[in-house]
Protein backbone atom coordinates (compact mmCIF):
# COMPACT_ATOMS: atom_id res chain seq x y z
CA UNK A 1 -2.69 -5.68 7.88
CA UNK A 2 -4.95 -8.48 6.80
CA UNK A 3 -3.57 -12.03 5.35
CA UNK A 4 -6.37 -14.24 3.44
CA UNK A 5 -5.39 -17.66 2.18
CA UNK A 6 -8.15 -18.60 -0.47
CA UNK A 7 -8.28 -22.28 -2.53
CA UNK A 8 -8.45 -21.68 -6.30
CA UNK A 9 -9.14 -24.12 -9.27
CA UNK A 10 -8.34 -23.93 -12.64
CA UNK A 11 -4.50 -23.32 -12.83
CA UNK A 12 -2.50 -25.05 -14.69
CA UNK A 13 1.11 -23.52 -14.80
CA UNK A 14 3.16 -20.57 -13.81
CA UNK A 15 1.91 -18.73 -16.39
CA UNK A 16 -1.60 -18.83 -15.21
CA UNK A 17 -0.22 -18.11 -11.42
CA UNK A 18 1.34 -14.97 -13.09
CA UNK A 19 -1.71 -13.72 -14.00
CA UNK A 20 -3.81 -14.47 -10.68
CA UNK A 21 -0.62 -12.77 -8.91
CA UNK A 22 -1.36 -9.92 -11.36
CA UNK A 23 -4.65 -9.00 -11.08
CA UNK A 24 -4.80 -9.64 -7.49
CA UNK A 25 -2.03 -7.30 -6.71
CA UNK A 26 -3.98 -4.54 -8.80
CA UNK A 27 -6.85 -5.11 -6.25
CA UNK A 28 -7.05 -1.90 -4.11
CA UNK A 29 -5.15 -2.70 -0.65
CA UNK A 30 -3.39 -5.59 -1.83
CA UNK A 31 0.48 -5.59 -0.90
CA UNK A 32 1.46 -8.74 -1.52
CA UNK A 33 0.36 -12.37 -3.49
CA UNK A 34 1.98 -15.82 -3.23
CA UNK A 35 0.98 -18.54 -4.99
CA UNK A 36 1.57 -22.07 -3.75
CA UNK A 37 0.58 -23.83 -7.20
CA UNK A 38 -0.53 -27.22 -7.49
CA UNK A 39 -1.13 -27.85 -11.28
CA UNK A 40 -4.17 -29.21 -12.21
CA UNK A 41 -5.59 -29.07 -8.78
CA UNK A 42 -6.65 -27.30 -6.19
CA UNK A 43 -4.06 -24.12 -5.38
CA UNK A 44 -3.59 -22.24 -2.45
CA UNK A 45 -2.95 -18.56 -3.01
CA UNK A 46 -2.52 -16.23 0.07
CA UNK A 47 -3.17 -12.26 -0.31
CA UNK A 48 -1.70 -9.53 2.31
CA UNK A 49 -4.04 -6.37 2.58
CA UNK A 50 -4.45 -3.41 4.50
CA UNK A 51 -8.35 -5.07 4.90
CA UNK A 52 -9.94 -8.27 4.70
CA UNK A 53 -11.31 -9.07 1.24
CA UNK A 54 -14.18 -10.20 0.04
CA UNK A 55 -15.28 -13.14 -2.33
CA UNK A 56 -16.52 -11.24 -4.35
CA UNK A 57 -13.35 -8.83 -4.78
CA UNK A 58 -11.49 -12.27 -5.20
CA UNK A 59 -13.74 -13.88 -7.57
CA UNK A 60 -13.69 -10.55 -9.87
CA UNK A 61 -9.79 -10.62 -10.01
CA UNK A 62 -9.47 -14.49 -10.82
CA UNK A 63 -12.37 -14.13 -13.48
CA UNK A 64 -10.13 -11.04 -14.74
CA UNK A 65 -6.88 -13.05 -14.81
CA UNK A 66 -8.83 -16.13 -16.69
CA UNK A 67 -11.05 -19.33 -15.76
CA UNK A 68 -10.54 -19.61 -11.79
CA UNK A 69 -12.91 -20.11 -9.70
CA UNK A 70 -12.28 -20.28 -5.81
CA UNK A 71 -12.60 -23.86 -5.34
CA UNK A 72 -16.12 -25.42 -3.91
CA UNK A 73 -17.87 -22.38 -5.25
């Protein structure tokens, strides 16, 4: 089991934390998503997995759930 912590921009309400929890829970391996939402800034969101993922699997889901970016990239 694998637990990533990733900083995301772009969120500004649970709503939009819904939908990053969403589509990064229908990433393959993913078992669990919390959201520690700071709105308006700079959000921490932590993602349990059977294997480490990559940006790039992370980037696809946020782009998929709306305009987040993981933040300094």
């Amino acid at each position: 089991m694998s637990t990533q912590s990733f900083q995301v921009d772009g969120m500004t309400c649970g709503h939009c934390a819904n939908h990053v929890r969403g589509e990064l829970e229908a990433v393959s391996g993913v078992s669990g998503v919390e959201v520690d939402l700071v709105a308006g800034g700079t959000s921490t969101v932590t993602v349990e997995a059977d294997r480490e993922l990559s940006d790039a699997e992370i980037t696809a889901a946020l782009e998929e759930a709306g305009n987040y970016t993981l933040a300094g990239r």
